[in-house]
C-alpha atoms as a PDB file:
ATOM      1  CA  UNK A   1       0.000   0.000   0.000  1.00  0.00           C
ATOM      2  CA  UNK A   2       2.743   2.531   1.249  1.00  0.00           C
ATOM      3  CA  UNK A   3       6.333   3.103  -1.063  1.00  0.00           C
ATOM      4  CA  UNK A   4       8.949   4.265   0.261  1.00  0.00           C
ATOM      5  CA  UNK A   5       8.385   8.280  -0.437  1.00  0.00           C
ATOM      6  CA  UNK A   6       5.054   7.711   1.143  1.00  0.00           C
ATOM      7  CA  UNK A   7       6.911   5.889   4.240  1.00  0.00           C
ATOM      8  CA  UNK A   8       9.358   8.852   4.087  1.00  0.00           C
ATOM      9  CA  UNK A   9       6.729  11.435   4.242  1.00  0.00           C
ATOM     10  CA  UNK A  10       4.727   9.643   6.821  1.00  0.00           C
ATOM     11  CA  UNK A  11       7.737   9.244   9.159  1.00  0.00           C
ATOM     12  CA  UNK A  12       8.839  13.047   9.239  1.00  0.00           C
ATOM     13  CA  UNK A  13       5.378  13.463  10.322  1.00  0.00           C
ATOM     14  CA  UNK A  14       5.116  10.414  12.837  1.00  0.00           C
ATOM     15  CA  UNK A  15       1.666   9.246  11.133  1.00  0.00           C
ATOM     16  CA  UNK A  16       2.938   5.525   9.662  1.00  0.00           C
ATOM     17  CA  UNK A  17       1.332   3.957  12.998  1.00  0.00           C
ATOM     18  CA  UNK A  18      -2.198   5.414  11.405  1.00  0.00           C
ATOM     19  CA  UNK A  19      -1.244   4.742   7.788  1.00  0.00           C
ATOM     20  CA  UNK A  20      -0.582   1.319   9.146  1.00  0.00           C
ATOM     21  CA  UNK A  21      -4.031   1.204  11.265  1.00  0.00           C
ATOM     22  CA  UNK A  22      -5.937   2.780   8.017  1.00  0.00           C
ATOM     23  CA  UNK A  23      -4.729  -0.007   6.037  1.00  0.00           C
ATOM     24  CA  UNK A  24      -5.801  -2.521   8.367  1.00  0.00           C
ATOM     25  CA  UNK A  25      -9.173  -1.201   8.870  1.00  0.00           C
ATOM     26  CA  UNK A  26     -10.626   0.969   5.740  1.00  0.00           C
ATOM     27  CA  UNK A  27      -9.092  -0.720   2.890  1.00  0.00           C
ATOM     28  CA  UNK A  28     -10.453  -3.552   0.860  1.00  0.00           C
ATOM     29  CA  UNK A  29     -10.165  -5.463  -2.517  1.00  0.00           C
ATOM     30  CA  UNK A  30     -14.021  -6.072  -2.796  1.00  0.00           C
ATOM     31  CA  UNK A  31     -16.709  -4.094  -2.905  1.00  0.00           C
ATOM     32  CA  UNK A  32     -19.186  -3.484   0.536  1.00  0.00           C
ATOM     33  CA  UNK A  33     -23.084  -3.303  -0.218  1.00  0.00           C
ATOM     34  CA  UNK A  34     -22.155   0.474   1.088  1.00  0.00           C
ATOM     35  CA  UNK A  35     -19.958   0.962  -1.794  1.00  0.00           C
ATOM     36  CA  UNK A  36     -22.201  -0.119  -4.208  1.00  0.00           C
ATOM     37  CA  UNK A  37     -24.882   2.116  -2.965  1.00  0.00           C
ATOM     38  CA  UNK A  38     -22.667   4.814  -2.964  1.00  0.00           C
ATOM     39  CA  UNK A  39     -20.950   4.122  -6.183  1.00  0.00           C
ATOM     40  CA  UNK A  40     -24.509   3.715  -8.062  1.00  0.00           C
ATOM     41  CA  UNK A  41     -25.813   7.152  -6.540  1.00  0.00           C
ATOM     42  CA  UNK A  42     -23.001   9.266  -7.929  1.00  0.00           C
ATOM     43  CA  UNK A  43     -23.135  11.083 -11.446  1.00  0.00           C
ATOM     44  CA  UNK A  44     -19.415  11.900 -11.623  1.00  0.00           C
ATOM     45  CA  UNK A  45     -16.208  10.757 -10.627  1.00  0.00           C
ATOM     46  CA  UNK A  46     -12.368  11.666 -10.874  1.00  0.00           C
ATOM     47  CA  UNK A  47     -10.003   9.179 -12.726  1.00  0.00           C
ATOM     48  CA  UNK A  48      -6.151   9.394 -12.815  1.00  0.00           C
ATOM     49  CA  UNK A  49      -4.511   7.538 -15.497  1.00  0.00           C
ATOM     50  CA  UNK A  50      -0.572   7.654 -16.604  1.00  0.00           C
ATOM     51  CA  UNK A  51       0.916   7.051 -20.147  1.00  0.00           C
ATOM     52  CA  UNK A  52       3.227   4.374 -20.672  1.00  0.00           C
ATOM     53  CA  UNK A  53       6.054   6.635 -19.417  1.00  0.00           C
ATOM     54  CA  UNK A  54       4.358   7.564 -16.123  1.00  0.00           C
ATOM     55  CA  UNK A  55       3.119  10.826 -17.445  1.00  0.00           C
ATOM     56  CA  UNK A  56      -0.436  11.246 -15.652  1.00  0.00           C
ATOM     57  CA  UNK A  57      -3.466  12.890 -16.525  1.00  0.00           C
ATOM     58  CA  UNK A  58      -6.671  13.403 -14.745  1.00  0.00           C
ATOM     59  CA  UNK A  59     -10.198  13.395 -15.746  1.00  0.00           C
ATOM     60  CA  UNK A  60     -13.517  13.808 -14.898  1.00  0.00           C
ATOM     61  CA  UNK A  61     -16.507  11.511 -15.816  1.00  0.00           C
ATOM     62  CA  UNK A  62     -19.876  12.329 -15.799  1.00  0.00           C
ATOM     63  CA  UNK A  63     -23.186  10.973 -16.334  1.00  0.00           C
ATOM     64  CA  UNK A  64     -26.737  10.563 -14.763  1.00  0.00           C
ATOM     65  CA  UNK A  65     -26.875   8.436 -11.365  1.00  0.00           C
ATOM     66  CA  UNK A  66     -25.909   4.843 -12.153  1.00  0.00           C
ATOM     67  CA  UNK A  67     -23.980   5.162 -15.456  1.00  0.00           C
ATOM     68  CA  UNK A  68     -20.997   3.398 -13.561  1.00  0.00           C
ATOM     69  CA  UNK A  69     -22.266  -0.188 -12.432  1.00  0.00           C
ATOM     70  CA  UNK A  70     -20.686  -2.512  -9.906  1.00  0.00           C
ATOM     71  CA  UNK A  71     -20.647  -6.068 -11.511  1.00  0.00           C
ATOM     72  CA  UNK A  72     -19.282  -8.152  -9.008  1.00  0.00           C
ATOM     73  CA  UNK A  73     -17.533  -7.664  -6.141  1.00  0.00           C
ATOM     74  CA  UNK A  74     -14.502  -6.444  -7.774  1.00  0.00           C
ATOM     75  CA  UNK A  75     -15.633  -5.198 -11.139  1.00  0.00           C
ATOM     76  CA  UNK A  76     -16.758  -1.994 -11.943  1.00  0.00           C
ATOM     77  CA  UNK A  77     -18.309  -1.267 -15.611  1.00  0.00           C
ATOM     78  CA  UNK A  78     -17.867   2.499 -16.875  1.00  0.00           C
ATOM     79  CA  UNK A  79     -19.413   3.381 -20.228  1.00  0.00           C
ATOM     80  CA  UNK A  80     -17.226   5.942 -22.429  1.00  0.00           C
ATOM     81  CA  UNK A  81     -19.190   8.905 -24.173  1.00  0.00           C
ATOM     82  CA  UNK A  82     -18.881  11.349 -27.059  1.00  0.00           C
ATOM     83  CA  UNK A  83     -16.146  13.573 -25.765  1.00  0.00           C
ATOM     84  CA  UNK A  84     -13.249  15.663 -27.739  1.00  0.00           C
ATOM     85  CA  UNK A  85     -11.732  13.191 -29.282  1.00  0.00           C
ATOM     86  CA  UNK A  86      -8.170  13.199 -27.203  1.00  0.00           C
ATOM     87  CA  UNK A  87      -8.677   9.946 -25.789  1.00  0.00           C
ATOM     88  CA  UNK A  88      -6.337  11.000 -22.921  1.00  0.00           C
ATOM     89  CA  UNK A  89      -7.423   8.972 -20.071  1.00  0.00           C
ATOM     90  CA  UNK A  90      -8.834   5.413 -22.268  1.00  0.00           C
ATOM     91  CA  UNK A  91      -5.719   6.298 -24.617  1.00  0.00           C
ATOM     92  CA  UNK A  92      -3.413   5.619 -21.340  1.00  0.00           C
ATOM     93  CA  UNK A  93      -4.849   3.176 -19.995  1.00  0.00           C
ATOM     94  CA  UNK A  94      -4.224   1.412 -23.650  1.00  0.00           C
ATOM     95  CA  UNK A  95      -0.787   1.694 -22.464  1.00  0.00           C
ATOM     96  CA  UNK A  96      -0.858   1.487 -18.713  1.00  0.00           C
ATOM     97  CA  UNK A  97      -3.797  -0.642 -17.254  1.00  0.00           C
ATOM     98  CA  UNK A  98      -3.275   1.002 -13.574  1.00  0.00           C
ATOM     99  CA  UNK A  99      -5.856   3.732 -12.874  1.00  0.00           C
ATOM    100  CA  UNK A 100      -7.085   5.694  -9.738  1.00  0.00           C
ATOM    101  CA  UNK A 101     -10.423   7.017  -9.562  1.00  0.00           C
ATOM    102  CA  UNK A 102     -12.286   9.334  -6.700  1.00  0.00           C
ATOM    103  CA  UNK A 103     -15.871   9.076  -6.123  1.00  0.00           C
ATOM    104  CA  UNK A 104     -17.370  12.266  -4.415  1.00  0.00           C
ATOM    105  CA  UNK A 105     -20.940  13.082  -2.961  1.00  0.00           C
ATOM    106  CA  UNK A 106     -20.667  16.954  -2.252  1.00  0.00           C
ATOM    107  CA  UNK A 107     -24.172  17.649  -0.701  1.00  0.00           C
ATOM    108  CA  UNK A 108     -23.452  14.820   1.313  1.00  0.00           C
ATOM    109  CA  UNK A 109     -19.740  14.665   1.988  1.00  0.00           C
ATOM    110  CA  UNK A 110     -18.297  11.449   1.026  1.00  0.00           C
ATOM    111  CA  UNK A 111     -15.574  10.008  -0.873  1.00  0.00           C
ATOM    112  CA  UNK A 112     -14.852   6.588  -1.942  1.00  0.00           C
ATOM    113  CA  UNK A 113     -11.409   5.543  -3.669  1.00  0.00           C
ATOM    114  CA  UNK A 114     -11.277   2.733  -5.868  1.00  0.00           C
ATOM    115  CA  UNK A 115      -7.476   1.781  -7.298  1.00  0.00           C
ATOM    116  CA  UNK A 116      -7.316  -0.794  -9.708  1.00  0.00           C
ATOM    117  CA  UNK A 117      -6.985  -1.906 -13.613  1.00  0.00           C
ATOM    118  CA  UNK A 118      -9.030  -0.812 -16.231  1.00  0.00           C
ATOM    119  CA  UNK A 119      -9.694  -2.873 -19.818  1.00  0.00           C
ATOM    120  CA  UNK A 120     -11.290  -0.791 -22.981  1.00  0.00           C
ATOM    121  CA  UNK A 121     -13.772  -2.717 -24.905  1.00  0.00           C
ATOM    122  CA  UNK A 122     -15.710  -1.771 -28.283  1.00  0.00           C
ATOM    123  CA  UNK A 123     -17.230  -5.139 -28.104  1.00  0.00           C
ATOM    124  CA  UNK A 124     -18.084  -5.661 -24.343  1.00  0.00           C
ATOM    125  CA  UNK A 125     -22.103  -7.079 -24.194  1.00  0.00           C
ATOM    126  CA  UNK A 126     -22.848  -4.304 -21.682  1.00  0.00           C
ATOM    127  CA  UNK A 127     -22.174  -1.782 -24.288  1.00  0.00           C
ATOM    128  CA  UNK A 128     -26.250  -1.812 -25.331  1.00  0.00           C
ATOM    129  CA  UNK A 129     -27.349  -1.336 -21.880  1.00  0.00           C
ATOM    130  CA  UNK A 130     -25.475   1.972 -21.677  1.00  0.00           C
ATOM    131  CA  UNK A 131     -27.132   4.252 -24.586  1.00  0.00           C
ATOM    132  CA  UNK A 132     -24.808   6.886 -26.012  1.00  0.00           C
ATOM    133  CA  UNK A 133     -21.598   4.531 -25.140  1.00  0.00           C
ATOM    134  CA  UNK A 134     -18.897   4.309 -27.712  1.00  0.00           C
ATOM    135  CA  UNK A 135     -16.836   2.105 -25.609  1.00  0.00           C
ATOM    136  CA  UNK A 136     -16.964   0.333 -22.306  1.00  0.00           C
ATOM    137  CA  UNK A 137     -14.505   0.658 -20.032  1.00  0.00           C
ATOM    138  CA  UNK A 138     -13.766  -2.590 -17.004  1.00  0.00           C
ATOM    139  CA  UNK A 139     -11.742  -2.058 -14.162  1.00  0.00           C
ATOM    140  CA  UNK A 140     -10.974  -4.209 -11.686  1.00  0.00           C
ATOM    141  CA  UNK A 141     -10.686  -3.279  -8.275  1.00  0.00           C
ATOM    142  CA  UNK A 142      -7.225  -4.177  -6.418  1.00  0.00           C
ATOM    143  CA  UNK A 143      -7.904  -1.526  -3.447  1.00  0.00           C
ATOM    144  CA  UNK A 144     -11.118   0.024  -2.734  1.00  0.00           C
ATOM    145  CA  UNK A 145     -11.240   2.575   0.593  1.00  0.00           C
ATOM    146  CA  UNK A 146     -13.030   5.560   1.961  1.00  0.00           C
ATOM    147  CA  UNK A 147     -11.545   9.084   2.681  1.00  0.00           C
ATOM    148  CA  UNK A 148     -12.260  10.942   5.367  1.00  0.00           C
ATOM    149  CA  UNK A 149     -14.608  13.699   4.136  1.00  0.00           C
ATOM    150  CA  UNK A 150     -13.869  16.578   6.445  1.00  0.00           C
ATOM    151  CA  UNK A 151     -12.267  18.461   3.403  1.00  0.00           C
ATOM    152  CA  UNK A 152     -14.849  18.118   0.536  1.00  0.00           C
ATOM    153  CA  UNK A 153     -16.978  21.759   0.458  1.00  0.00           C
ATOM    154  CA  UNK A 154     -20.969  21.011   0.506  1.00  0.00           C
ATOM    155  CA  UNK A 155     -22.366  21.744  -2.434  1.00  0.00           C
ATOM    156  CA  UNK A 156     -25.451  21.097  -3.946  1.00  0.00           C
ATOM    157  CA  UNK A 157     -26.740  19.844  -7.729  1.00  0.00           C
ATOM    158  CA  UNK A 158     -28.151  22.292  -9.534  1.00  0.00           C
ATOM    159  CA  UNK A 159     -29.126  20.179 -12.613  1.00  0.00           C
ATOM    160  CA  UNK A 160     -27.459  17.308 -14.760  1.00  0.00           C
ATOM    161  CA  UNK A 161     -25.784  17.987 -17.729  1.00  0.00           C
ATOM    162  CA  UNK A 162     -28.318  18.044 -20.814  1.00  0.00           C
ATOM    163  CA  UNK A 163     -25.019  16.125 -22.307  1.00  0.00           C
ATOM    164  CA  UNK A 164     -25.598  13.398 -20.139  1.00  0.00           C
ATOM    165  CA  UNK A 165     -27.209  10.084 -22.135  1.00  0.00           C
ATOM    166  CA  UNK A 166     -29.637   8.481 -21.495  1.00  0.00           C
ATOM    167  CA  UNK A 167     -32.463   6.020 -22.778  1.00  0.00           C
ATOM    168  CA  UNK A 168     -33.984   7.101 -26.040  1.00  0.00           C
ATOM    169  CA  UNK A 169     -32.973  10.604 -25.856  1.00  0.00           C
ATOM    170  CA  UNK A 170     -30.284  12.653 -27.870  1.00  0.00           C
ATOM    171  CA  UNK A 171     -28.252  15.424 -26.661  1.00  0.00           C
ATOM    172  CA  UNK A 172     -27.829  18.565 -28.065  1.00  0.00           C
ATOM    173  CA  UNK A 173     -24.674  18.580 -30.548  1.00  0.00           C
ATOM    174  CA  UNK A 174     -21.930  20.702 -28.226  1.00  0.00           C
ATOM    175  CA  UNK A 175     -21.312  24.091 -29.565  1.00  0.00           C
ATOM    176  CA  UNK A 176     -17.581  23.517 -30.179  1.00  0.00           C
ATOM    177  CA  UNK A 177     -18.191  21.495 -32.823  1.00  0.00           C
ATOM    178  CA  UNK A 178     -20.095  23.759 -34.592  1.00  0.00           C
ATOM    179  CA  UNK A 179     -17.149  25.931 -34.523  1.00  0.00           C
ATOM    180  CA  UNK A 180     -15.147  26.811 -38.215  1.00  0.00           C
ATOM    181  CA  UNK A 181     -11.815  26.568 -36.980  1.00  0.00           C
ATOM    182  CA  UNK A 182     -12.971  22.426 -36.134  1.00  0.00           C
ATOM    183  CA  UNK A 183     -15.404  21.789 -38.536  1.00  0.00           C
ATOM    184  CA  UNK A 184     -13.164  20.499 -40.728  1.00  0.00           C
ATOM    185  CA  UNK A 185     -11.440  18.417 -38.687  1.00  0.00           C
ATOM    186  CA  UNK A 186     -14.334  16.273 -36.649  1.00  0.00           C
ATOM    187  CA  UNK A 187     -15.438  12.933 -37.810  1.00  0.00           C
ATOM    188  CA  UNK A 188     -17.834  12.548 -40.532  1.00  0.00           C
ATOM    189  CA  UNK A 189     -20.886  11.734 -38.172  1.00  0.00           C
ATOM    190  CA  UNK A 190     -19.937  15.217 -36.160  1.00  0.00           C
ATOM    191  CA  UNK A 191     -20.436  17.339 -38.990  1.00  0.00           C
ATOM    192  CA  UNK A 192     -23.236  19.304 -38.762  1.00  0.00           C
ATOM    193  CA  UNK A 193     -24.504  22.154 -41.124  1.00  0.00           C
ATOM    194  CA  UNK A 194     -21.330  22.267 -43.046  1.00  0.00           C
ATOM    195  CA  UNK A 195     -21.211  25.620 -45.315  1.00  0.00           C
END
């Protein structure tokens, strides 16, 4: 769980006897009915990913309550969405399997981490039960734990993204891509009302 700059880090600041106890206590490699609650009630989370030469990048994911689904007790399915076309976080994990991700529930503060590795799949069966999915993404869970939440400002949900897919509905086409200096360079099925 802890490397060595971790140790390093917790020793200048005498806290490796709680690191230790944490460990013991919070962290797990299978899901809790809790987590699964939790997990299926929140319409965003935070994913860090790193490139094949330990670059990272971090992301956020969105959807309506329930996109991401907890298959078993260690599996987690994630569907990927029309986005900008960078393929960032999926691209890395191409490359480098390991990924972090951060659930958050800010008008009830809560956080759930879930570290793991994550497989990208055009062809995965799930992919029709998750309308608007390009791809589906699988990771399985090596460490799953809670944070404490003392830190995480209380907010509350205004309104989900009109973005956000969902059964027999289609989102509005994203203004950026009805902008000239990327018209010419989207994908075929992105081109809308070309001059």
């Amino acid at each position: 769980m802890y490397h060595d700059g971790m140790r390093q880090l917790q020793d200048v600041r005498e806290t490796r006897a709680i690191a230790d106890r944490l460990e013991q206590v919070t962290v797990r490699s299978a899901f809790a009915d809790e987590d699964r609650a939790f997990i299926h009630r929140c319409s965003m989370f935070f994913i860090a990913t790193a490139d094949a030469s330990a670059h990272p990048d971090c992301s956020y994911k969105g959807g309506l309550p329930g996109f991401v689904r907890v298959l078993d007790d260690r599996t987690l399915a994630i569907p990927d969405y029309d986005g900008n076309g960078m393929y960032r976080t999926w691209g890395n994990v191409l490359l480098n399997p390991h990924v972090g991700l951060l659930f958050l529930d800010f008008e009830r503060p809560k956080r759930l981490r879930v570290n793991g590795t994550a497989q990208v799949r055009e062809d995965d069966p799930l992919r029709t039960e998750f309308p608007g999915s390009v791809f589906v993404v699988r990771v399985t869970a090596t460490q799953i734990f809670p944070n404490c939440p003392r830190y995480i400002h209380k907010m509350q949900l205004v309104e989900h993204s009109v973005y956000a897919p969902r059964p027999e509905y289609t989102p509005p086409v994203p203004a950026w891509k009805t902008f000239d200096e990327f018209r010419d360079s989207l994908p075929a099925r992105d081109r809308t009302g070309d001059k």
